[in-house]
C-alpha atoms as a PDB file:
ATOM      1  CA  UNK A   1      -5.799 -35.882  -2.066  1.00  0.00           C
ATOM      2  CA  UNK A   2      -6.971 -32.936  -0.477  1.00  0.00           C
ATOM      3  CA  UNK A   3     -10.599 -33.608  -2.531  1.00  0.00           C
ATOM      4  CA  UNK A   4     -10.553 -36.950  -0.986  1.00  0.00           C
ATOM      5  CA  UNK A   5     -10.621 -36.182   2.103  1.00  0.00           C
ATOM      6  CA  UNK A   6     -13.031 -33.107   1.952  1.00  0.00           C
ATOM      7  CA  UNK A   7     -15.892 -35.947   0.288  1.00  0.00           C
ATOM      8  CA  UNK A   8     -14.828 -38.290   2.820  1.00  0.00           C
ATOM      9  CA  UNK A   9     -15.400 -35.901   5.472  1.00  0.00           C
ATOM     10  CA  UNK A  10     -18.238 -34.605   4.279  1.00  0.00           C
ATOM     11  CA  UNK A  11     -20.198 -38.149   3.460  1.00  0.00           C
ATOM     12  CA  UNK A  12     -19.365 -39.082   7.004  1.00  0.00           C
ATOM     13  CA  UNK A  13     -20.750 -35.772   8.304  1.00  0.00           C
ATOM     14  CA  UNK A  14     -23.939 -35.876   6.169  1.00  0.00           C
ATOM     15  CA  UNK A  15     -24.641 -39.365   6.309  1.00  0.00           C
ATOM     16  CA  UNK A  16     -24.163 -39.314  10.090  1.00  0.00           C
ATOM     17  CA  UNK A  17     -26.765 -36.480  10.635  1.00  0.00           C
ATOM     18  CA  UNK A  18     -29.172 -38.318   8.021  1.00  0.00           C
ATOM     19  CA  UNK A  19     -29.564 -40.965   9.872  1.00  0.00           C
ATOM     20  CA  UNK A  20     -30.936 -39.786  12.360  1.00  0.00           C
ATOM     21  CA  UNK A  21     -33.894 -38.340  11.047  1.00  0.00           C
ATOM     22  CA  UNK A  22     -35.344 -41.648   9.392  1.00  0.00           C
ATOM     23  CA  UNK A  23     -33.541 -44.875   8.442  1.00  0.00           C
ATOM     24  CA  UNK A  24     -33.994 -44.455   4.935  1.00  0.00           C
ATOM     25  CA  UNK A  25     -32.636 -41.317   4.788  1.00  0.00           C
ATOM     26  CA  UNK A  26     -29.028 -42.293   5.833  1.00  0.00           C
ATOM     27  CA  UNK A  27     -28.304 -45.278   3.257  1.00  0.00           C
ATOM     28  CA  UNK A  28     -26.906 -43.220   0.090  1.00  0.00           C
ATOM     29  CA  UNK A  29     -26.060 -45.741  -1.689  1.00  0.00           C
ATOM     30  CA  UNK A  30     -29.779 -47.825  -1.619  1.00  0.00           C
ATOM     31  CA  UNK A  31     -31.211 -44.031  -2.748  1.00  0.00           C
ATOM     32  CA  UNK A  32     -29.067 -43.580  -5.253  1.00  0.00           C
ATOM     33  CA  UNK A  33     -29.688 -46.713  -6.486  1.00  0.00           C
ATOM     34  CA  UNK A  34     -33.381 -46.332  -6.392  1.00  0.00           C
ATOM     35  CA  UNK A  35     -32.775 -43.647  -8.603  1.00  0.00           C
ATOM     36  CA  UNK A  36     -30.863 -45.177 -11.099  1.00  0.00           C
ATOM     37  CA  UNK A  37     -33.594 -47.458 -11.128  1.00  0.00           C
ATOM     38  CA  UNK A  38     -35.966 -44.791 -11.904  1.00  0.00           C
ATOM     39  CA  UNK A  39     -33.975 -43.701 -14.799  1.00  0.00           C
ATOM     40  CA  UNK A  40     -33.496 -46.622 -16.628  1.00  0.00           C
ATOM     41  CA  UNK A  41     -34.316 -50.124 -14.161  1.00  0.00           C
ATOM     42  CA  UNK A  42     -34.032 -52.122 -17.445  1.00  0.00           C
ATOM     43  CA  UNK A  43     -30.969 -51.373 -17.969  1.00  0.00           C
ATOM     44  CA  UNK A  44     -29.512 -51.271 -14.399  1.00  0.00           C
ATOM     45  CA  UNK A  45     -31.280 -54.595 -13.773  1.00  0.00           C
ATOM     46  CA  UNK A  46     -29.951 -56.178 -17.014  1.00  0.00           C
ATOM     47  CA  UNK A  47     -33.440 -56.469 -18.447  1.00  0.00           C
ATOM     48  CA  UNK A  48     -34.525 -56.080 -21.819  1.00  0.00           C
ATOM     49  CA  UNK A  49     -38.023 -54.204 -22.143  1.00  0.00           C
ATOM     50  CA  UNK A  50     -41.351 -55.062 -24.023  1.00  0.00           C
ATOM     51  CA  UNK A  51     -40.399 -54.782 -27.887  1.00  0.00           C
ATOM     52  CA  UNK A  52     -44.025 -52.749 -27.747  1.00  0.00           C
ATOM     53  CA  UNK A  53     -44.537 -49.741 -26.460  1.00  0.00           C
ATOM     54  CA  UNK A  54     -46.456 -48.878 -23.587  1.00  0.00           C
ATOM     55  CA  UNK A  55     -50.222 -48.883 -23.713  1.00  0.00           C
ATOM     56  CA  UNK A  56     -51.650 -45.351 -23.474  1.00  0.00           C
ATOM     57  CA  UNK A  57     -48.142 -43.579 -23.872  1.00  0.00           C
ATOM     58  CA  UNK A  58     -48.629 -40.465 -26.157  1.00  0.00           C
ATOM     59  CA  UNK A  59     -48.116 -41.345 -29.949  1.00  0.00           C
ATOM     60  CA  UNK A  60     -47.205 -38.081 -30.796  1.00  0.00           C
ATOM     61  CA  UNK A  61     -43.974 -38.583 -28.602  1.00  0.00           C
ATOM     62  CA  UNK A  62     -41.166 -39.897 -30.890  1.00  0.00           C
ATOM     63  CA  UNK A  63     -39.499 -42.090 -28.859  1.00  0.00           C
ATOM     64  CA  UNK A  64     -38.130 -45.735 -29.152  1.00  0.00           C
ATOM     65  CA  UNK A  65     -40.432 -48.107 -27.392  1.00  0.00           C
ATOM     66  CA  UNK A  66     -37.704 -49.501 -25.148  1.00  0.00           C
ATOM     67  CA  UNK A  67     -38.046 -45.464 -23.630  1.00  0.00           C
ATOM     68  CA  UNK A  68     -41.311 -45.463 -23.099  1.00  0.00           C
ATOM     69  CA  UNK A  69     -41.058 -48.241 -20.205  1.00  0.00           C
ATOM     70  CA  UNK A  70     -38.906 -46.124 -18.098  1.00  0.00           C
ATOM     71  CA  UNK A  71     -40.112 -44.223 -14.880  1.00  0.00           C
ATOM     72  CA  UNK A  72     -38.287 -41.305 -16.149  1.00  0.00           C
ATOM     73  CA  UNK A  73     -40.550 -41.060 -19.324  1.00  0.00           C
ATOM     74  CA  UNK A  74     -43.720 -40.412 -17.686  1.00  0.00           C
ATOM     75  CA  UNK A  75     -42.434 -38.879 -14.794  1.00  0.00           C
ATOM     76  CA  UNK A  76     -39.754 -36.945 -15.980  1.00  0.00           C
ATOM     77  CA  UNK A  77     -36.368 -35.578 -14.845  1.00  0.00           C
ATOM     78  CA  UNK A  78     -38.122 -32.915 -12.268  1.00  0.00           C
ATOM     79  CA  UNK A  79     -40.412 -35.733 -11.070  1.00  0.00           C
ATOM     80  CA  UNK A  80     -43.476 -33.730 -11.543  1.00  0.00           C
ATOM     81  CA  UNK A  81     -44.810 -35.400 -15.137  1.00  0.00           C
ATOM     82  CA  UNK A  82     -46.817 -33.279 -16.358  1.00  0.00           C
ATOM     83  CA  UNK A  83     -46.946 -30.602 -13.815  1.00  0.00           C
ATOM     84  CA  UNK A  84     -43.040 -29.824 -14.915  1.00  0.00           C
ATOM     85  CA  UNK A  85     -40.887 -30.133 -18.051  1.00  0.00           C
ATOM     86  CA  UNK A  86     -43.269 -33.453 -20.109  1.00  0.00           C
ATOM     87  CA  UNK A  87     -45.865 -30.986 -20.120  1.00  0.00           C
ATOM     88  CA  UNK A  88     -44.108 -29.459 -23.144  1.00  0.00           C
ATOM     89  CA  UNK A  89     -44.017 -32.925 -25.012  1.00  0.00           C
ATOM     90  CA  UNK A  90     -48.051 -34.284 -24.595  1.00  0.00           C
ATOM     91  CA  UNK A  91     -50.423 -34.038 -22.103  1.00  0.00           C
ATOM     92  CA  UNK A  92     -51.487 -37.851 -21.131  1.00  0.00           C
ATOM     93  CA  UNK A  93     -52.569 -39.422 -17.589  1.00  0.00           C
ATOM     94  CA  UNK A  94     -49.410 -41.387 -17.127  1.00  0.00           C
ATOM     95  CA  UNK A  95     -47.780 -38.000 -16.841  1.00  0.00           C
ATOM     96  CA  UNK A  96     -48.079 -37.903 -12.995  1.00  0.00           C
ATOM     97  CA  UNK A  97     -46.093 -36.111 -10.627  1.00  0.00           C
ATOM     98  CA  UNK A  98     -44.333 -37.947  -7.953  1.00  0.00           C
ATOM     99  CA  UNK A  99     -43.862 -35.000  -5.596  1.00  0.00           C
ATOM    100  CA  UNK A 100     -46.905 -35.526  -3.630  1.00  0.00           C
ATOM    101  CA  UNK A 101     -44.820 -38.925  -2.889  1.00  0.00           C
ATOM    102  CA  UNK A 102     -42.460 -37.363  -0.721  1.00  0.00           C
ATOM    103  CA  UNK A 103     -42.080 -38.351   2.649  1.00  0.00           C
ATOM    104  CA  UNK A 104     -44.841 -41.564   2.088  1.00  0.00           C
ATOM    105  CA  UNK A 105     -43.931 -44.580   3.629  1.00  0.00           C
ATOM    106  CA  UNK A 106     -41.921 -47.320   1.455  1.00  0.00           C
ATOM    107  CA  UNK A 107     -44.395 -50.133   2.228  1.00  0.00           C
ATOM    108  CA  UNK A 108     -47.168 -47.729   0.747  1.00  0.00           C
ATOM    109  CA  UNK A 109     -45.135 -46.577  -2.199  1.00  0.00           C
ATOM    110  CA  UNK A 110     -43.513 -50.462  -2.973  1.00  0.00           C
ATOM    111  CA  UNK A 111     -47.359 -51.648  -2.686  1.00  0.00           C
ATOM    112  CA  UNK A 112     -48.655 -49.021  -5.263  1.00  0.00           C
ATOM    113  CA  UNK A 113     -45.290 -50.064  -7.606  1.00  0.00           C
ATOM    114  CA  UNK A 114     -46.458 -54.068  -7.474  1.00  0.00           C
ATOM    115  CA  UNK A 115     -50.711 -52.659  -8.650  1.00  0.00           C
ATOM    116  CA  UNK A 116     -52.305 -51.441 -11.013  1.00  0.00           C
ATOM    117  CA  UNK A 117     -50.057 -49.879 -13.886  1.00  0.00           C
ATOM    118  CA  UNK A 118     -46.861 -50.248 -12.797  1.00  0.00           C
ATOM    119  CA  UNK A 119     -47.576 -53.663 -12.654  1.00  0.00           C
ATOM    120  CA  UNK A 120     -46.165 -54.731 -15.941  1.00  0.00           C
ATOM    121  CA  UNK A 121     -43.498 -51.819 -15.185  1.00  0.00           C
ATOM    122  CA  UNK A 122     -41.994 -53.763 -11.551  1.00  0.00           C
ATOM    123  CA  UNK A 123     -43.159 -57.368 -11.800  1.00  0.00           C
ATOM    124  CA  UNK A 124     -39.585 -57.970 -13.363  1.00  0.00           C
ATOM    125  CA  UNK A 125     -37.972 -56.708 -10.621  1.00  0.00           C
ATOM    126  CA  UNK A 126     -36.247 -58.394  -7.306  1.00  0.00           C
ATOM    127  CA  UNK A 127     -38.358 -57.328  -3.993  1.00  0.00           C
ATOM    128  CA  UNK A 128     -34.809 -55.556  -2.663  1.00  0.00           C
ATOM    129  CA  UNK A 129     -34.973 -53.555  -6.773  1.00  0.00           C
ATOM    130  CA  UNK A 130     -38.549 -52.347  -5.975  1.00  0.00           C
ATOM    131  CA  UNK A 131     -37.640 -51.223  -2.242  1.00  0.00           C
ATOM    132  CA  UNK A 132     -34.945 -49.373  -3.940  1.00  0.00           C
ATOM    133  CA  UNK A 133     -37.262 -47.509  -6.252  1.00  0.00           C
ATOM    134  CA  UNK A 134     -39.509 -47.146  -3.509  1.00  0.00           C
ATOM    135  CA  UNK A 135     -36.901 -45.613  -0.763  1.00  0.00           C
ATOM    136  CA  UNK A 136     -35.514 -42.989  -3.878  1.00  0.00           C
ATOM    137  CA  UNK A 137     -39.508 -42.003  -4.389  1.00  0.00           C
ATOM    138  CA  UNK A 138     -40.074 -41.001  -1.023  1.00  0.00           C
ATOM    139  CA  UNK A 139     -36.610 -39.744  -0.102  1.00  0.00           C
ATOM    140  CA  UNK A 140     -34.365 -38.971  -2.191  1.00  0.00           C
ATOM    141  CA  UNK A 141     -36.348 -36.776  -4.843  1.00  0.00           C
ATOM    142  CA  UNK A 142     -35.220 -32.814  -5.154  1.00  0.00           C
ATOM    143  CA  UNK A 143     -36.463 -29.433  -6.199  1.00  0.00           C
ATOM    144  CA  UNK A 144     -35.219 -28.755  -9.456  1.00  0.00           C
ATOM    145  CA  UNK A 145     -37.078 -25.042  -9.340  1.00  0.00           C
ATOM    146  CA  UNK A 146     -34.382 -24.675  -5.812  1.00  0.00           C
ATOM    147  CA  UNK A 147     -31.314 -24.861  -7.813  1.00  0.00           C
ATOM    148  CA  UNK A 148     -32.692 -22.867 -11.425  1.00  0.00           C
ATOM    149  CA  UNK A 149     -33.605 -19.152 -11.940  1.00  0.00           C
ATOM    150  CA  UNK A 150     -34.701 -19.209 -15.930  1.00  0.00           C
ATOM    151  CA  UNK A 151     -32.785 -22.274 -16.930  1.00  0.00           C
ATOM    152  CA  UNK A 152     -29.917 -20.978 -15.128  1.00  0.00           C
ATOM    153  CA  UNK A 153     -28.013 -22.890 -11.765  1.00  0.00           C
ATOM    154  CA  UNK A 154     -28.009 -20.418  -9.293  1.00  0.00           C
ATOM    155  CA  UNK A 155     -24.882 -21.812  -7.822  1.00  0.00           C
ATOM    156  CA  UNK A 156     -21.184 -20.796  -7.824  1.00  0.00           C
ATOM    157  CA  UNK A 157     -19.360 -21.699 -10.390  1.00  0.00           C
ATOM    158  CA  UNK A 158     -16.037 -21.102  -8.693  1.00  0.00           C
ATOM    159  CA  UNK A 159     -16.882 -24.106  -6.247  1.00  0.00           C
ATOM    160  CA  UNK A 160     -18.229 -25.768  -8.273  1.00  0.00           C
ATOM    161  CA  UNK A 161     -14.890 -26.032 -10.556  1.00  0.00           C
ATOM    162  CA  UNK A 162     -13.177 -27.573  -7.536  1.00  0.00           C
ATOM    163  CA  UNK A 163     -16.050 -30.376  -7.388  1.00  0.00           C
ATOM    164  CA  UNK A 164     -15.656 -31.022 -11.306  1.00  0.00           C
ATOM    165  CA  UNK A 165     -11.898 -31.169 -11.001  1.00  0.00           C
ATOM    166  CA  UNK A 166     -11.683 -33.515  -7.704  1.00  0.00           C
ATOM    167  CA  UNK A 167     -14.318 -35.794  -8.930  1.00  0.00           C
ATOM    168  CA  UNK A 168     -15.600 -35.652 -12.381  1.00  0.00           C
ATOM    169  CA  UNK A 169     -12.267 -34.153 -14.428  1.00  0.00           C
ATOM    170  CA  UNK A 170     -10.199 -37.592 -14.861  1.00  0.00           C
ATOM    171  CA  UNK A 171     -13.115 -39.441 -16.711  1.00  0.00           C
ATOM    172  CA  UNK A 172     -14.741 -36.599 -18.819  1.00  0.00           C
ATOM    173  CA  UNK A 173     -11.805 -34.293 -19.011  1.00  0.00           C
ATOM    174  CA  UNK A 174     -11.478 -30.444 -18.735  1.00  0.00           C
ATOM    175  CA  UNK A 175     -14.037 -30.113 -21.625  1.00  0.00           C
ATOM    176  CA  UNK A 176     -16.306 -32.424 -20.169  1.00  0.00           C
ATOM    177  CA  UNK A 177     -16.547 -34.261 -23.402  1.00  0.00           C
ATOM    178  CA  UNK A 178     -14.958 -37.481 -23.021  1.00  0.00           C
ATOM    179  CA  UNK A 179     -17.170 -40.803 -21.743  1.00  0.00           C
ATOM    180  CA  UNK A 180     -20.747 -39.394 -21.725  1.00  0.00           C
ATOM    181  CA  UNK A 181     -23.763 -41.946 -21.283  1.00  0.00           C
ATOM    182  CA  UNK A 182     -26.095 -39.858 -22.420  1.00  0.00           C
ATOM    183  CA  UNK A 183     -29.954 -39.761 -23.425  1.00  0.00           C
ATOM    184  CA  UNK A 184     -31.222 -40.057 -26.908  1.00  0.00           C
ATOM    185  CA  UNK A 185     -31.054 -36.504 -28.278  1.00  0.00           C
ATOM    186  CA  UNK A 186     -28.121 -35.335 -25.966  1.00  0.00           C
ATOM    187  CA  UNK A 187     -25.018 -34.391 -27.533  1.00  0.00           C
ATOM    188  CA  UNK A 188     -21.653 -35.762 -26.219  1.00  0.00           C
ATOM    189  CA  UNK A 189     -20.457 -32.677 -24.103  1.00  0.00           C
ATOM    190  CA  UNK A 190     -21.416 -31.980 -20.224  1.00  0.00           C
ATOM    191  CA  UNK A 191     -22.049 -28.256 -20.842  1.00  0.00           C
ATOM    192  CA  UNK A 192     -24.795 -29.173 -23.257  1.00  0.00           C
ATOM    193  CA  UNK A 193     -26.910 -31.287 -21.320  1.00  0.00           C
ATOM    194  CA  UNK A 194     -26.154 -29.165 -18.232  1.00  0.00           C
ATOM    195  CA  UNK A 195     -27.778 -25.975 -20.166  1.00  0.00           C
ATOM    196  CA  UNK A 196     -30.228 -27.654 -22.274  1.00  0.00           C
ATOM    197  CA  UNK A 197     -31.338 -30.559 -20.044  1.00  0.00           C
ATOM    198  CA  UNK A 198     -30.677 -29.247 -16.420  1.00  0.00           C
ATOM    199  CA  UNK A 199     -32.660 -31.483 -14.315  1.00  0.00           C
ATOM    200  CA  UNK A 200     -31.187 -34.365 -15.859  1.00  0.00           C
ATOM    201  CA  UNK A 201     -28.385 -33.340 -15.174  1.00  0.00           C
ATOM    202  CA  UNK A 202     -28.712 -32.711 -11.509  1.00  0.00           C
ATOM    203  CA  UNK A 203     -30.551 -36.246 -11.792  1.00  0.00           C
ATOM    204  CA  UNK A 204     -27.443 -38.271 -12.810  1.00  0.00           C
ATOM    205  CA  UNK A 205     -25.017 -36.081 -10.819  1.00  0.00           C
ATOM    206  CA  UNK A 206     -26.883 -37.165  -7.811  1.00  0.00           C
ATOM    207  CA  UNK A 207     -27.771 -41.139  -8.097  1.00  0.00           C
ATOM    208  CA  UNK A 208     -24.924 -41.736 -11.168  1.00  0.00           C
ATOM    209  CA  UNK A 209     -25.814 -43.397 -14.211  1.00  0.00           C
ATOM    210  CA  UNK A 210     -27.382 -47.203 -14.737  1.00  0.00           C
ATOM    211  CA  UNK A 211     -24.581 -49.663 -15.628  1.00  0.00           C
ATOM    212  CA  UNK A 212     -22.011 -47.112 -15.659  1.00  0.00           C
ATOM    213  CA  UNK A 213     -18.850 -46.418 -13.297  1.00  0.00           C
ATOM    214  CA  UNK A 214     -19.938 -43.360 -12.268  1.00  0.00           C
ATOM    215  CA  UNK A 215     -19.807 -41.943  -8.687  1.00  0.00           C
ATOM    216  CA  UNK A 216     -22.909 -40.939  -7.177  1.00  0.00           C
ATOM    217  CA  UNK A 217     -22.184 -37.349  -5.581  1.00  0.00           C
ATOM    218  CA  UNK A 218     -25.380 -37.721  -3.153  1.00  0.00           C
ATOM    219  CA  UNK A 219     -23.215 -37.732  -0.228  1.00  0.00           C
ATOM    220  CA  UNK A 220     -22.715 -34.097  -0.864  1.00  0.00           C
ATOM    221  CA  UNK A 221     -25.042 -31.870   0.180  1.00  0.00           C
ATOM    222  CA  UNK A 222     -27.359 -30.708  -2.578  1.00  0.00           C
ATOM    223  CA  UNK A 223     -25.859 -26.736  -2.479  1.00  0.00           C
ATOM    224  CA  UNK A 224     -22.297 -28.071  -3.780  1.00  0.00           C
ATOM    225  CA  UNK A 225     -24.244 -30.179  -6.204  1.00  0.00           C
ATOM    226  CA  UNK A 226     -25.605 -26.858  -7.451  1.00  0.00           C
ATOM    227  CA  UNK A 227     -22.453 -25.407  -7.438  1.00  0.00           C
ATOM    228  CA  UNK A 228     -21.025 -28.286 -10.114  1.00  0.00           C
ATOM    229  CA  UNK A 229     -24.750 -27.974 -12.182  1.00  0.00           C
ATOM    230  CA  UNK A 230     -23.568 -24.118 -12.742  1.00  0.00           C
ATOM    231  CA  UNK A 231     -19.899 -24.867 -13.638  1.00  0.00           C
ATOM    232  CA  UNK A 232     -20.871 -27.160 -15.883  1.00  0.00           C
ATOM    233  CA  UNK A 233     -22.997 -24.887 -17.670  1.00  0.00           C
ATOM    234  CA  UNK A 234     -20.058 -22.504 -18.129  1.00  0.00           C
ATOM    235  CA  UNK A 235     -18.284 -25.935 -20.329  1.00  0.00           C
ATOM    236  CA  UNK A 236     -18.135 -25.906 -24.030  1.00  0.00           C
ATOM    237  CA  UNK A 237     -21.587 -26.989 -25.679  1.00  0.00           C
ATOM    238  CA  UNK A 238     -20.295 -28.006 -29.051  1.00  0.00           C
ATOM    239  CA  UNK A 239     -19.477 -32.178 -29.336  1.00  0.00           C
ATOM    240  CA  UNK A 240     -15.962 -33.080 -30.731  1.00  0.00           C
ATOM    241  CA  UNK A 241     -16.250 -34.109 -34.296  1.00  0.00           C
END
């Protein structure tokens, strides 16, 4: 009970205080939303993708075509496409970084999501989906390079165990091994993709996961969410057999 009511308290402190520095930045839920969309918006809107993959996405990426119509694929996990982590996979000019999106308004971001490119990306989705997207873009994005030091959370790991076992323990267990969604590649095991794939982690810890009953821990603030990233990279990497 007592982690109950330390999110509860915290969610109405934080949301509270949000608020009132823009309206976007006080609805949690919408963001995190948005950002599910951003990860996979095929699958959170129940959608199925293009059988073909998506013109101009680098060949030399082996991916499933249904992957390469997500935002996350050309934008990646840090948000900064190919000024961050995709610039190890291909180099390519859908590869753009979002970060100079921050703080833009909706309208302007929702416009640019309807044009061009995206076009074929959003014109499936409900005006309310693409605000969604749009709010997450310019307000609900993060630093990945604020909570890593060589791969590494810079968190505590102490605090962070009492996050994991409040909120995260009764679904994937102590080992953190039990009911993972993952992403093609990942293995089945929370310390794994916390070490090897950090800012996807910190990603899905934040907004949840599309489709899946997952809470989204954006309500806390994003130190404590640090704090869990670099507990679960002290968690057994090895899957069950």
């Amino acid at each position: 009970m007592k982690y109950i009511a330390l999110f509860v308290s915290t969610f109405l402190l934080f949301t509270t205080a949000a608020a009132a520095d823009d309206e976007y930045l006080g609805t949690q839920s919408l963001i995190s939303l948005g950002g599910k969309f951003y990860d996979n918006h095929w699958l959170q809107s129940e959608r199925k993708p293009p059988s073909e993959r998506y013109p101009d996405y680098p060949t030399e990426i082996d991916v499933s075509s249904s992957e390469t119509w997500r935002c996350v694929s050309c934008h990646g996990w840090d948000y900064s496409g190919a000024d961050g982590h995709l610039s190890q996979r291909a180099s390519s000019p859908l590869f753009v970084s979002l970060r100079d999106s921050v703080g833009k308004p909706v309208q302007e971001i929702a416009a640019a999501l309807k044009s061009g490119r995206h076009r074929k990306i959003t014109e499936v989705l409900e005006p309310k989906q693409v605000e969604a997207l749009s709010v997450f873009i310019s307000v609900g994005q993060h630093d990945i390079r604020e909570a890593l030091s060589d791969g590494k959370a810079t968190g505590s790991a102490e605090r962070g165990k009492d996050i994991f076992e409040g909120a995260c323990v009764s679904c994937h267990q102590k080992d953190g091994k039990a009911y993972i969604q993952g992403e093609p590649g990942d293995k089945p095991a929370l310390g794994w993709v916390a070490i090897n794939r950090p800012a996807q982690a910190l990603h899905k810890i934040r907004n949840g996961v599309p489709t899946a009953d997952m809470l989204s821990l954006r309500f806390l603030p994003q130190s404590r969410l640090i704090d869990l990233l670099t507990y679960l990279q002290t968690l057994d990497t090895e899957a069950e057999q």
